[in-house]
N, C-alpha and C. Protein backbone atom coordinates (compact mmCIF):
# COMPACT_ATOMS: atom_id res chain seq x y z
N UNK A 1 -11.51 32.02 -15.67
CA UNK A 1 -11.06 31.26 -16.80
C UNK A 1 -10.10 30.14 -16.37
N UNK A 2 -9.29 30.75 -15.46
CA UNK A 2 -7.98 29.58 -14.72
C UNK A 2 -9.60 28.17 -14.36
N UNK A 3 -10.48 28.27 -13.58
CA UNK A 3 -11.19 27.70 -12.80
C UNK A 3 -11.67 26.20 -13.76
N UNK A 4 -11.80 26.70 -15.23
CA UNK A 4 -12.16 25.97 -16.57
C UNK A 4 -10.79 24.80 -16.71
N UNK A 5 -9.48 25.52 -16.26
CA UNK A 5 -8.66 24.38 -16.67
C UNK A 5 -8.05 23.51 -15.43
N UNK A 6 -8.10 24.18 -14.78
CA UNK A 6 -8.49 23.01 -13.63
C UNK A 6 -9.17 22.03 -13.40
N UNK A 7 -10.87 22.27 -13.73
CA UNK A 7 -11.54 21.57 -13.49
C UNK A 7 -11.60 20.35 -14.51
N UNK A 8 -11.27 20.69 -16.08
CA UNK A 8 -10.84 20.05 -16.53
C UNK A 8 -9.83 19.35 -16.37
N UNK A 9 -8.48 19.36 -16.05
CA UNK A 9 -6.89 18.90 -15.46
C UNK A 9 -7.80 17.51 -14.54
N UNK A 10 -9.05 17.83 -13.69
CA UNK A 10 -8.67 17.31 -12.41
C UNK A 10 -10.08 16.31 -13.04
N UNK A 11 -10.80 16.69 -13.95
CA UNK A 11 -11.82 15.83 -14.85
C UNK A 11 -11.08 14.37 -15.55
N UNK A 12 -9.96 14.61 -15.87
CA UNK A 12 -9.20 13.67 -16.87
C UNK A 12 -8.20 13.21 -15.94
N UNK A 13 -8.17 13.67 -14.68
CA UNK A 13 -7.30 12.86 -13.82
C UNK A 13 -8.23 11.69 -13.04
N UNK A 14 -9.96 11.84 -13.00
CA UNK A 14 -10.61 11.35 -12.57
C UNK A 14 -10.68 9.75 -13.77
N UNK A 15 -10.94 10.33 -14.67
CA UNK A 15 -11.57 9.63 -15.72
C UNK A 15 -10.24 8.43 -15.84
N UNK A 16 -9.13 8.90 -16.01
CA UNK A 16 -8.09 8.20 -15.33
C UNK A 16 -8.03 7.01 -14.34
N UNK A 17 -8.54 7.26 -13.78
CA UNK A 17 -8.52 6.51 -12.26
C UNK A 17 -9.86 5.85 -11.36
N UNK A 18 -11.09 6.19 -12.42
CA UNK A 18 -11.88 5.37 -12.68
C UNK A 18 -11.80 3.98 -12.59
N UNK A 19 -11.98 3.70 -13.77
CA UNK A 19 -11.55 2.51 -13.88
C UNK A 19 -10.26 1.01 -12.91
N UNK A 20 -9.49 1.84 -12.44
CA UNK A 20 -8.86 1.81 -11.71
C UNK A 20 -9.06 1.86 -9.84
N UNK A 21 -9.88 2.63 -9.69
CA UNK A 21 -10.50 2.85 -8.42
C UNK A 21 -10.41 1.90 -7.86
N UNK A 22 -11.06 0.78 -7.83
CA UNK A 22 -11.29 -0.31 -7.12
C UNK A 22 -10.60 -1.17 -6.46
N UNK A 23 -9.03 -1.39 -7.49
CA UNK A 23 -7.98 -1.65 -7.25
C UNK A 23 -6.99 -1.18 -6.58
N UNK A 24 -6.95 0.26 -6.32
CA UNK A 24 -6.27 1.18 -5.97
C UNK A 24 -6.53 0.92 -4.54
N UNK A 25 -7.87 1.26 -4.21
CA UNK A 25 -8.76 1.30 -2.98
C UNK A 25 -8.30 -0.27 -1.72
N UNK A 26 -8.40 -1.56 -2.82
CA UNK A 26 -7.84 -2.69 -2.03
C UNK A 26 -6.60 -2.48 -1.61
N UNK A 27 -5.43 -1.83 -2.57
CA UNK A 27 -3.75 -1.51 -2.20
C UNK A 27 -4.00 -0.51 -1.11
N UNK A 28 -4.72 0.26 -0.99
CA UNK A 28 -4.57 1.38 0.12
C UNK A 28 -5.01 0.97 1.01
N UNK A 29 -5.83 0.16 1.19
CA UNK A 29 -6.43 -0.74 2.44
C UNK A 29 -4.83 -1.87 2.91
N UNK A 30 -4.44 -2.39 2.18
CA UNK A 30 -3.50 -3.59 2.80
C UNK A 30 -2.15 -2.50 3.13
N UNK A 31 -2.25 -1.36 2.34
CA UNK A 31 -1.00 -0.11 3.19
C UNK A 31 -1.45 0.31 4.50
N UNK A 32 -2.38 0.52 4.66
CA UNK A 32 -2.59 1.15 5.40
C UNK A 32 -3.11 0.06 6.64
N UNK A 33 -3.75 -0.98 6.76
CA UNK A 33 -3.44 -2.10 7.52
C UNK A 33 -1.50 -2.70 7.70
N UNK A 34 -0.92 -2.71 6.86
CA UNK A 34 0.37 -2.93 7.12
C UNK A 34 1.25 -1.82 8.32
N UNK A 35 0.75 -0.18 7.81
CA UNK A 35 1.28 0.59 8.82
C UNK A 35 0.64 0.60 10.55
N UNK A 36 -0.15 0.10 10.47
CA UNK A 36 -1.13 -0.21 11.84
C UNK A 36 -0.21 -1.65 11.82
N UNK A 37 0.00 -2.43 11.46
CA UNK A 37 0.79 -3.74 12.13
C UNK A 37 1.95 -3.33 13.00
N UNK A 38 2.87 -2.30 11.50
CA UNK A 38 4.27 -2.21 11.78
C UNK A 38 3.96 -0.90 13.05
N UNK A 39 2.82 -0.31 13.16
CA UNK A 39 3.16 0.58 14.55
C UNK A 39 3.03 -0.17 15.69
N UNK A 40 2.47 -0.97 15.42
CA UNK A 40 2.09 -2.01 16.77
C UNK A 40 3.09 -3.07 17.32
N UNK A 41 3.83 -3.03 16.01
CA UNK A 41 5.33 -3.81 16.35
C UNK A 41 6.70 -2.72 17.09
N UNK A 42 6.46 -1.66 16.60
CA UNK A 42 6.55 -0.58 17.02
C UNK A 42 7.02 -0.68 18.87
N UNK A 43 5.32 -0.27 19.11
CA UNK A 43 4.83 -0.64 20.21
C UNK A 43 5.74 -1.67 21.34
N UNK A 44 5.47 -2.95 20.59
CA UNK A 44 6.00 -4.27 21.30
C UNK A 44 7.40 -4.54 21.75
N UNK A 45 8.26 -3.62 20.43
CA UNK A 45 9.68 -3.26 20.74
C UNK A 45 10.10 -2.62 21.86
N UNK A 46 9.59 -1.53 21.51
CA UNK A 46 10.13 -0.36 22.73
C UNK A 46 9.59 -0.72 24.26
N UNK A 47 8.57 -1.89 24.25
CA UNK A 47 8.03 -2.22 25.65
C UNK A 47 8.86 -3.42 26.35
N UNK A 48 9.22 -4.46 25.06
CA UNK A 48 10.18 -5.43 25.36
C UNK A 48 11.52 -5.10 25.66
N UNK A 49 12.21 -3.92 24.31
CA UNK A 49 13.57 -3.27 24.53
C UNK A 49 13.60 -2.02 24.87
N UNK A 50 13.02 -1.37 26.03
CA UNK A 50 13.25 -0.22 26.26
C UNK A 50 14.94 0.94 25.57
N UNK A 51 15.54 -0.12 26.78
CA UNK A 51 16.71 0.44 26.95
C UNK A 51 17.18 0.39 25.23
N UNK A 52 17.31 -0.29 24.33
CA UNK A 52 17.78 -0.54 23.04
C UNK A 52 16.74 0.56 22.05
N UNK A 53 15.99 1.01 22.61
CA UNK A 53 14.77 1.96 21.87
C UNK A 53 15.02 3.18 22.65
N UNK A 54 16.04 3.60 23.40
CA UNK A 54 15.98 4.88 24.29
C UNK A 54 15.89 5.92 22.98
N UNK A 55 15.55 7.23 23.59
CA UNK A 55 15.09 8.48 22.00
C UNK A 55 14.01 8.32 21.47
N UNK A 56 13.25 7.00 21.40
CA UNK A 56 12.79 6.79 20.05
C UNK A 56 11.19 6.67 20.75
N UNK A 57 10.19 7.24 20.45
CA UNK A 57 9.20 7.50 20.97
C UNK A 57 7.95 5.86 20.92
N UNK A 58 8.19 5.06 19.72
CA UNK A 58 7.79 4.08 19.72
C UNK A 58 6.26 4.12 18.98
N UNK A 59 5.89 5.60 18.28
CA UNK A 59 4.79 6.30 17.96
C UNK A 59 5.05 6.38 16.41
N UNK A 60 4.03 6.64 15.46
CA UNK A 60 3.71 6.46 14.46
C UNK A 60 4.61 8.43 13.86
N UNK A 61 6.11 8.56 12.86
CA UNK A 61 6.49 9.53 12.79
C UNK A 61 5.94 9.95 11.40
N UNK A 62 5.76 11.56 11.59
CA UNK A 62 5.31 11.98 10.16
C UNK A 62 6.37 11.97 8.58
N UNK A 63 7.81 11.88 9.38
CA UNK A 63 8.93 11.22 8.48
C UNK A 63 8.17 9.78 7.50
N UNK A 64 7.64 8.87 8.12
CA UNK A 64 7.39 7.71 7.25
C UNK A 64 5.65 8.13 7.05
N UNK A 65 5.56 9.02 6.94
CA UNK A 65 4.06 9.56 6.02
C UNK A 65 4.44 9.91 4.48
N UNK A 66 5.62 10.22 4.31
CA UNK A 66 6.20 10.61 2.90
C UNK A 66 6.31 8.88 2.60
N UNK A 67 7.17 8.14 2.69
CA UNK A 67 7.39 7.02 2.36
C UNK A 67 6.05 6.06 1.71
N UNK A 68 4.75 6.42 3.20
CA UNK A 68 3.58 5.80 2.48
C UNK A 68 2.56 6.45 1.38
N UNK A 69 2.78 7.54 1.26
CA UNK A 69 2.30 8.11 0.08
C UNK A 69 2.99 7.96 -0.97
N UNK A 70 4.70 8.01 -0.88
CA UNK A 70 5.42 7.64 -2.11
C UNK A 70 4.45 5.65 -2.48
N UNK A 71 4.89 5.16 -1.42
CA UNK A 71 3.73 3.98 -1.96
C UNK A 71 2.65 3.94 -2.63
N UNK A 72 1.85 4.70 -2.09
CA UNK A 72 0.55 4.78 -2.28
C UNK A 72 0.57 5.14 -3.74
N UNK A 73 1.13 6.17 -4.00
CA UNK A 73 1.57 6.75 -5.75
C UNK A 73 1.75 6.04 -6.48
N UNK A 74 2.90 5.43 -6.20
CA UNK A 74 3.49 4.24 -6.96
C UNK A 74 2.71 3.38 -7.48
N UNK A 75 2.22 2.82 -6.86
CA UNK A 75 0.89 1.63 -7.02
C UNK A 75 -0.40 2.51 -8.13
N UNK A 76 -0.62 3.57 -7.46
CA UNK A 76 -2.02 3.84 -8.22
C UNK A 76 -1.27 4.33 -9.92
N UNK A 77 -0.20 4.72 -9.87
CA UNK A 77 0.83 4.99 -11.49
C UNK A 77 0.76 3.78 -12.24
N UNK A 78 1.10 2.63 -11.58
CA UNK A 78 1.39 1.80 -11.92
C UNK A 78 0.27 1.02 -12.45
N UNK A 79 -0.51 0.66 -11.47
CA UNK A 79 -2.16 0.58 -12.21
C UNK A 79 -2.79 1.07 -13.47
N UNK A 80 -2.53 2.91 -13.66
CA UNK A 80 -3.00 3.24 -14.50
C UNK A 80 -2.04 2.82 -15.80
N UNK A 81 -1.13 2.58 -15.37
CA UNK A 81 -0.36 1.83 -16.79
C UNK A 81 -0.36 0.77 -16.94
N UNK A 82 -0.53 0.04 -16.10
CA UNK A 82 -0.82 -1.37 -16.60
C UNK A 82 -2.37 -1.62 -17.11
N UNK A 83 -3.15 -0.79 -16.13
CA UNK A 83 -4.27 -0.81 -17.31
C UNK A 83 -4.90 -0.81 -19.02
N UNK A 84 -3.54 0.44 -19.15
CA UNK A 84 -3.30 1.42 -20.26
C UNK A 84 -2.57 0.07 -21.27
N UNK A 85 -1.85 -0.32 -20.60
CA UNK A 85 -1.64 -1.28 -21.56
C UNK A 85 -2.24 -2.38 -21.96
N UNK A 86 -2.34 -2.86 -20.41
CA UNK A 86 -3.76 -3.94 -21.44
C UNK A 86 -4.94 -3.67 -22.13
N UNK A 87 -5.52 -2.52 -21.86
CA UNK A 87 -6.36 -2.48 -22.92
C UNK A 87 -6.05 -1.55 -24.40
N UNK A 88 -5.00 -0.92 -24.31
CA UNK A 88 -4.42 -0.38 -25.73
C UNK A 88 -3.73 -1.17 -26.37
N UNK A 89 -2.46 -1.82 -25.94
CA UNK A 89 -1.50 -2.71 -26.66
C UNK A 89 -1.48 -4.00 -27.00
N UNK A 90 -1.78 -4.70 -25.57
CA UNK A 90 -2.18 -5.81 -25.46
C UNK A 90 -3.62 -6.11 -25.77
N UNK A 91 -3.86 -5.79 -27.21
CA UNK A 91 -5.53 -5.97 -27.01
C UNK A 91 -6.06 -7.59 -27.60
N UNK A 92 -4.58 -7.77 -28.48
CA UNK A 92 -5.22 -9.09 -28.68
C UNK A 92 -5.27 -10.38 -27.95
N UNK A 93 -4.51 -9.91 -26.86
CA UNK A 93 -4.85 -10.89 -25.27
C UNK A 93 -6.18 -10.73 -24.81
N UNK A 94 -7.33 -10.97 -25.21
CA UNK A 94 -8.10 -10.62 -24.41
C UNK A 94 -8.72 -10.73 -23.24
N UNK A 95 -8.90 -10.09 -22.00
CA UNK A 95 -8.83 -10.53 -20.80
C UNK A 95 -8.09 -11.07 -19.67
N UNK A 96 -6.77 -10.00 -20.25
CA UNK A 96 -5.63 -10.56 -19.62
C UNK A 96 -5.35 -10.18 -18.03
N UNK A 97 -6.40 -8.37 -17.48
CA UNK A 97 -6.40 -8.20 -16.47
C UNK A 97 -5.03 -8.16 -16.16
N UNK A 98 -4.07 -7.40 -15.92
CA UNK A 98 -3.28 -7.67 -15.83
C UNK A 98 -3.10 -6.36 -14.28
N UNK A 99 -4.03 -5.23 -15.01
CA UNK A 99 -4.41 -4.56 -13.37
C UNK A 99 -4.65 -5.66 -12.17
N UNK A 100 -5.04 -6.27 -12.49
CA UNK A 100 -6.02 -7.26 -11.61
C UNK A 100 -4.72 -8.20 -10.81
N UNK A 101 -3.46 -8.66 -11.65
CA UNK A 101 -2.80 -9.94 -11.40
C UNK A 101 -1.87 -9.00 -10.73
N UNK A 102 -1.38 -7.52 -10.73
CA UNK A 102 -0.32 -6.17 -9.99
C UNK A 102 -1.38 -5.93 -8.82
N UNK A 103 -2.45 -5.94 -8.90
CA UNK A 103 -3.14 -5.60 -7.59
C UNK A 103 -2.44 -7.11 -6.44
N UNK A 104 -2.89 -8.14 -6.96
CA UNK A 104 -3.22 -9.36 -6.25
C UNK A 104 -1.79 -9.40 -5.42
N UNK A 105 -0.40 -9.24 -6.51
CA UNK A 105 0.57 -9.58 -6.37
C UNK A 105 1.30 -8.42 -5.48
N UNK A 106 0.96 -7.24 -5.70
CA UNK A 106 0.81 -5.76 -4.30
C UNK A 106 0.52 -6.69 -2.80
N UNK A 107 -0.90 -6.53 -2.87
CA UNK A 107 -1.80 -7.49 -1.57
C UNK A 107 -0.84 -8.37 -0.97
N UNK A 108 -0.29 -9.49 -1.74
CA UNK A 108 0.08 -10.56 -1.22
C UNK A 108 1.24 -10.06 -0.35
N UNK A 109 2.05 -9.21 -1.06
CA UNK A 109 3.13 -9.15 -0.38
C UNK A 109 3.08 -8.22 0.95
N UNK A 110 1.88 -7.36 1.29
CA UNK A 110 1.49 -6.31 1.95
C UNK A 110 1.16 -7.42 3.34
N UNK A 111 0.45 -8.23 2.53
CA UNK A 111 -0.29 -9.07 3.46
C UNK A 111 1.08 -10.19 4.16
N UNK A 112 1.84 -10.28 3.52
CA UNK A 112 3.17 -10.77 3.70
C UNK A 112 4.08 -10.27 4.88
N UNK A 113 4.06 -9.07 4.66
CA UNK A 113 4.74 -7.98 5.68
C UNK A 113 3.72 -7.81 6.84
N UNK A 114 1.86 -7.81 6.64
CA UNK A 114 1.41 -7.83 8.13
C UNK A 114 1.41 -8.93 8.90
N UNK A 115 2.15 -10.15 8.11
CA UNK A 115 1.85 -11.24 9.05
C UNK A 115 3.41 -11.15 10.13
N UNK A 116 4.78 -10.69 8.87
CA UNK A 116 5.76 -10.61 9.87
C UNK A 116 5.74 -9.47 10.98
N UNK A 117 4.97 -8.34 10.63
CA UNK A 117 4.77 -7.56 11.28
C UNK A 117 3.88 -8.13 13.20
N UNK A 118 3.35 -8.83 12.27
CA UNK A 118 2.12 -9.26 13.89
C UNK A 118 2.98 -10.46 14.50
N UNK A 119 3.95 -10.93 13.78
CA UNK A 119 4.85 -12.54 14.57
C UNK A 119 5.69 -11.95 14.79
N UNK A 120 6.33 -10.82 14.82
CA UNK A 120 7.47 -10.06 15.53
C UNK A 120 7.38 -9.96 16.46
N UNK A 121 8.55 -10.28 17.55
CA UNK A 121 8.73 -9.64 19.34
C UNK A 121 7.37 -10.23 19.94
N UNK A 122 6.63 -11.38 19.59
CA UNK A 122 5.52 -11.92 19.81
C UNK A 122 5.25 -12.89 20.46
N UNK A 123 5.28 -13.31 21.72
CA UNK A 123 5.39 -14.48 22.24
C UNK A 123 4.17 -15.43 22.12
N UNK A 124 3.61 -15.03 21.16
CA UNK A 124 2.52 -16.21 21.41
C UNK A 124 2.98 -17.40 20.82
N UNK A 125 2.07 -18.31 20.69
CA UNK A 125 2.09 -19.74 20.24
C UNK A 125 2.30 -19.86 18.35
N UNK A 126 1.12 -19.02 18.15
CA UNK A 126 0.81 -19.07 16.64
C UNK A 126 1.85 -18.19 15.95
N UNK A 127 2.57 -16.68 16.87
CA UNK A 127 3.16 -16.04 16.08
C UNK A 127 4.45 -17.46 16.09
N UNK A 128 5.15 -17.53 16.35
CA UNK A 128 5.98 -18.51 16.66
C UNK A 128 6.08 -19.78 15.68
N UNK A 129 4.85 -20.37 15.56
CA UNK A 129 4.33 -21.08 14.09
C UNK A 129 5.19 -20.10 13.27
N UNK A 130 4.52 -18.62 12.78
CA UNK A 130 5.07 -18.15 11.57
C UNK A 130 6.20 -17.88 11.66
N UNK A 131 7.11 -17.72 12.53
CA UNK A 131 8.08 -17.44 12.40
C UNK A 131 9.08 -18.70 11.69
């Protein structure tokens, strides 16, 4: 009988996030490309500053696995309410997408952080441009 309300619980958490999916899916892609930058900057530190990085393994810690799931949450909450509102409240805006303009504006800044992430401790030519 427990098995009935579960499956339901986890039916209406789907139906939820439906709609939403798609969006969610692009934010977890530019997180999860951002944590592959920032390990690689990581990387570049501890090879350039050893001595200033002593202790510190220079490796991806399961400490900032909580942090990116608290992200990851955040975003997909946030989605489902901004969804929720544009199409319940805001209905006489029509087509206001507003999931759509919190996704874009997520991305940008994700995409923001992999560029400082990749022009960090970087001697090339182009990182140097961005800096």
């Amino acid at each position: 009988m427990a098995n009935k309300y579960i499956v339901a619980i986890l039916g209406g958490i789907v139906a939820l996030l439906i709609p939403i999916a798609h969006l969610a899916i692009g934010c977890f892609l530019f997180v999860l490309v951002d944590c592959w930058s920032a390990y690689k900057l990581s990387r570049r530190v501890k090879k350039k500053y050893p001595k200033a990085y002593k202790g510190k393994t220079g490796k991806f810690a399961s400490s900032r696995a909580k942090r990116i799931w608290n992200t990851m949450l955040e975003i997909t909450t946030l989605l489902v309410l901004v969804y929720y509102v544009d199409k319940n409240i805001l209905v006489m805006f029509d087509g206001l997408y507003l999931a759509n303009f919190l996704t874009g504006a997520f991305c940008f800044i994700q995409f923001w952080s992999i560029l400082e992430n990749s022009s960090s401790c970087n001697g090339e030519k182009w990182a140097k441009v961005l800096q």
